[in-house]
C-alpha atoms as a PDB file:
ATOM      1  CA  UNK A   1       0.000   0.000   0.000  1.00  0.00           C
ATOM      2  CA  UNK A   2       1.210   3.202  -1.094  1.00  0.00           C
ATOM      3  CA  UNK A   3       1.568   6.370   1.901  1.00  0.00           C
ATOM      4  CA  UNK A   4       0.066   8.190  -0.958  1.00  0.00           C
ATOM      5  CA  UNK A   5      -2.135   8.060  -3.948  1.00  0.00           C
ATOM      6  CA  UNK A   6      -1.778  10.399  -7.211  1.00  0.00           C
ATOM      7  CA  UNK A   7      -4.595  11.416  -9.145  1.00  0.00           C
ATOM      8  CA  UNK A   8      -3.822  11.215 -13.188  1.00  0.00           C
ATOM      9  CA  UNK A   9      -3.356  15.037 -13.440  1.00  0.00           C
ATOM     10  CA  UNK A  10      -0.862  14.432 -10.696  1.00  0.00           C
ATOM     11  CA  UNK A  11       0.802  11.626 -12.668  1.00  0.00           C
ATOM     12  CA  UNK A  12       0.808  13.622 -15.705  1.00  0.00           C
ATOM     13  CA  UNK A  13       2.304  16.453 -14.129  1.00  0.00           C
ATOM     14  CA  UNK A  14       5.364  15.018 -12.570  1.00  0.00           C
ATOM     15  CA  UNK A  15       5.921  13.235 -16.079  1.00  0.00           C
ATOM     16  CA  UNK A  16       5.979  16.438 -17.459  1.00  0.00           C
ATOM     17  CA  UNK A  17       9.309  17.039 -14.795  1.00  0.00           C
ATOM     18  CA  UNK A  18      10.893  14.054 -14.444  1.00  0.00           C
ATOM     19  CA  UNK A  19      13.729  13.328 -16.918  1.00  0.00           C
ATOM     20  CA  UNK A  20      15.715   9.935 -16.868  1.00  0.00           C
ATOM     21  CA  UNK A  21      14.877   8.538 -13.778  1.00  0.00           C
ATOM     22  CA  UNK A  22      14.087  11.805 -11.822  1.00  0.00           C
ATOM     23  CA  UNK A  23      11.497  11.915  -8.805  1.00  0.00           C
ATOM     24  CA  UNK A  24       9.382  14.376  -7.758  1.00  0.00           C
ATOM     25  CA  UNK A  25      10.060  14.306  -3.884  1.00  0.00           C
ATOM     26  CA  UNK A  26       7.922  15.761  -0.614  1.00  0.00           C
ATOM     27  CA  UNK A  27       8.880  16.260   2.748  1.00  0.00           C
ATOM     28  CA  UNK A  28       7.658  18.095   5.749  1.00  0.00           C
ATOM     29  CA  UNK A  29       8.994  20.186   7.559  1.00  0.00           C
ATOM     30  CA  UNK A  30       8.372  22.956  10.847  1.00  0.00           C
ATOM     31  CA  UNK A  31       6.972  25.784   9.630  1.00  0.00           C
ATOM     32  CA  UNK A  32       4.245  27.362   7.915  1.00  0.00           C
ATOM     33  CA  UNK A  33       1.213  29.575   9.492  1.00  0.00           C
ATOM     34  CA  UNK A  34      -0.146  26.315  10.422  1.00  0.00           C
ATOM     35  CA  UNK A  35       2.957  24.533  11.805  1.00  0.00           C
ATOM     36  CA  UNK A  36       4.023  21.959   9.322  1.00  0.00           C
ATOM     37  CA  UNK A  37       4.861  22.501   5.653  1.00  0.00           C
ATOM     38  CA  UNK A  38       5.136  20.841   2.943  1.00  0.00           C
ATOM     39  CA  UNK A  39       8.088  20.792   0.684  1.00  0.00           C
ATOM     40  CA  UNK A  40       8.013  19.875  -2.822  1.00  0.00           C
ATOM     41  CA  UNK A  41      11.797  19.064  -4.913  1.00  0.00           C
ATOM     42  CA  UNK A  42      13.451  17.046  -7.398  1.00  0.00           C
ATOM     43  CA  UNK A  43      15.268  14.112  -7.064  1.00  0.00           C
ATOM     44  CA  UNK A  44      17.849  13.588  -9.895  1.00  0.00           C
ATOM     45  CA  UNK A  45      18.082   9.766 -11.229  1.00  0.00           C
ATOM     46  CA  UNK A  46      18.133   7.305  -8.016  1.00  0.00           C
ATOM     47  CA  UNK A  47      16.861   8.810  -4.843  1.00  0.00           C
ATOM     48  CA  UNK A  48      18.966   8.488  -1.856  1.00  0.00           C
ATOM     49  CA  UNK A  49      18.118   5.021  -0.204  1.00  0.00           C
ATOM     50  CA  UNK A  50      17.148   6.882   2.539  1.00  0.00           C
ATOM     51  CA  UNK A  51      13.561   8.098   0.424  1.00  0.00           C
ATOM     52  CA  UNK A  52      10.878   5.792   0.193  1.00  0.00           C
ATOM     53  CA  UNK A  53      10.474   3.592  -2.852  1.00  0.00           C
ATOM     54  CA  UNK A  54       8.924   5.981  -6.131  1.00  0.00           C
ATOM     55  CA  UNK A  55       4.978   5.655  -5.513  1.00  0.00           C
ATOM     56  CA  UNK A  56       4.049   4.969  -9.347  1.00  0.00           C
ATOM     57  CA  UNK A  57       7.862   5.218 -10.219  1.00  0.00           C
ATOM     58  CA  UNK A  58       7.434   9.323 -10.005  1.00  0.00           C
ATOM     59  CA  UNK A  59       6.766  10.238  -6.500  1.00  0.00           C
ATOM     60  CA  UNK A  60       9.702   9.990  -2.947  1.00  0.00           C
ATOM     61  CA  UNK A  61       8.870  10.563  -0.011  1.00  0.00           C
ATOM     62  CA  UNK A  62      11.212  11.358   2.604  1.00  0.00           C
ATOM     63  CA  UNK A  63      10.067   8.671   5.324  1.00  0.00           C
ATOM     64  CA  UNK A  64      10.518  11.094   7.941  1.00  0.00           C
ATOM     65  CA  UNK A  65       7.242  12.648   6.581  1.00  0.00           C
ATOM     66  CA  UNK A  66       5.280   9.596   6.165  1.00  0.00           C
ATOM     67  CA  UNK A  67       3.081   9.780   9.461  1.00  0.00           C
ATOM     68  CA  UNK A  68       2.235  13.226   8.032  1.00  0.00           C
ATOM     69  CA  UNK A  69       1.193  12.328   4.852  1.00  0.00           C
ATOM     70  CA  UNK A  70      -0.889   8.697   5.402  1.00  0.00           C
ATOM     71  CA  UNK A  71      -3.993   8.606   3.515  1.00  0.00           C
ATOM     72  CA  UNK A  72      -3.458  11.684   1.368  1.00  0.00           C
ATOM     73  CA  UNK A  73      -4.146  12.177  -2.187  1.00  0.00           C
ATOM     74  CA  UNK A  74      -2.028  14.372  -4.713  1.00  0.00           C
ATOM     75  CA  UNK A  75      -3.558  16.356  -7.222  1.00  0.00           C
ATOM     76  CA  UNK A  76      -2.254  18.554  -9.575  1.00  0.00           C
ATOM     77  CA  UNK A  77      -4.507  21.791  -9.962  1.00  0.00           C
ATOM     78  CA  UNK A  78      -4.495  24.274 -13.175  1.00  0.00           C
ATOM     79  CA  UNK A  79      -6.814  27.047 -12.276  1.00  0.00           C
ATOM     80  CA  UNK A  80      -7.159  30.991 -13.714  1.00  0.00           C
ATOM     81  CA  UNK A  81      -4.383  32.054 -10.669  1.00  0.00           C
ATOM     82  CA  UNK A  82      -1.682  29.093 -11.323  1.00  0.00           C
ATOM     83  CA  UNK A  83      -1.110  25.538 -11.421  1.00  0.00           C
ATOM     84  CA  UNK A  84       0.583  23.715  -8.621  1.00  0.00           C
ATOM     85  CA  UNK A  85       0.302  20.319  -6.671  1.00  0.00           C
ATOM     86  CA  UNK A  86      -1.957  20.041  -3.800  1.00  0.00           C
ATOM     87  CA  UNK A  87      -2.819  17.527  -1.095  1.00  0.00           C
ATOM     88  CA  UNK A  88      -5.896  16.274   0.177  1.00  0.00           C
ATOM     89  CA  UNK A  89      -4.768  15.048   3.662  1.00  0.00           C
ATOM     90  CA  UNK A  90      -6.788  13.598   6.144  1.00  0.00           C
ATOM     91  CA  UNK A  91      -4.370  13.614   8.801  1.00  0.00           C
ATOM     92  CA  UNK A  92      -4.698  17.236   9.063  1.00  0.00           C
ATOM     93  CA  UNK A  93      -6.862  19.094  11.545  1.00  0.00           C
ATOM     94  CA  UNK A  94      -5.827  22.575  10.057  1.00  0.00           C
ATOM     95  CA  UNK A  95      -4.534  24.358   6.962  1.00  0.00           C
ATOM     96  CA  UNK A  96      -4.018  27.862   5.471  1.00  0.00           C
ATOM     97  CA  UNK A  97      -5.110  29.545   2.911  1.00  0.00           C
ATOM     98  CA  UNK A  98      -2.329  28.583   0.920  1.00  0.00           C
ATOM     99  CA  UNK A  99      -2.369  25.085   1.061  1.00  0.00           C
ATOM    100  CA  UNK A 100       1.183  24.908   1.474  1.00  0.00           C
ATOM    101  CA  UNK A 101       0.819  24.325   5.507  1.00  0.00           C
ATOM    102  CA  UNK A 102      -1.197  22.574   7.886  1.00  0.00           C
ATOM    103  CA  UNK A 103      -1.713  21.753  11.472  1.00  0.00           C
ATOM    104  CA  UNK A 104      -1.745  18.074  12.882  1.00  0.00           C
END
């Protein structure tokens, strides 16, 4: 079972970036208006053994993060403002208006 599910426009998306064995990676970190952020990156060719294995060979995550992120889904949004990734996560009791932090 996978710590995290994509949605297709998620798949598609990190396709898009990910070049010869690159990852897409997400961690979490302290910080945030909520507390805990989420941080989005690359990982060139083989991620560090330390990163989870590649959920759908696209996605790491740093398992560090992984009781943050349990249950969530990742979607990749294009709306009249920007496109970015977002995450539905059910482990979190609070967010911002960003989207980019949350509170456990």
């Amino acid at each position: 079972m996978n710590i995290v599910t994509l949605t297709q426009s998620a798949k598609d998306y990190m396709k898009s970036v990910c070049y010869n064995g690159d990852h897409v990676s997400l961690t979490v970190k302290s910080g945030g208006c909520s507390g805990m952020q989420y941080e989005w990156g690359l990982k060139y060719n083989k991620p560090d053994i330390n990163w989870s294995k590649p959920i759908d060979n696209l996605l790491v995550i740093d398992p560090l993060a992984e009781m943050y992120l349990i249950g969530s889904e990742v979607d990749y949004v294009n709306e009249l403002g920007g496109s970015f990734l977002t995450i539905r996560n059910p482990v979190s009791k609070s967010s911002c208006g960003c989207g980019e932090s949350f509170g456990v």
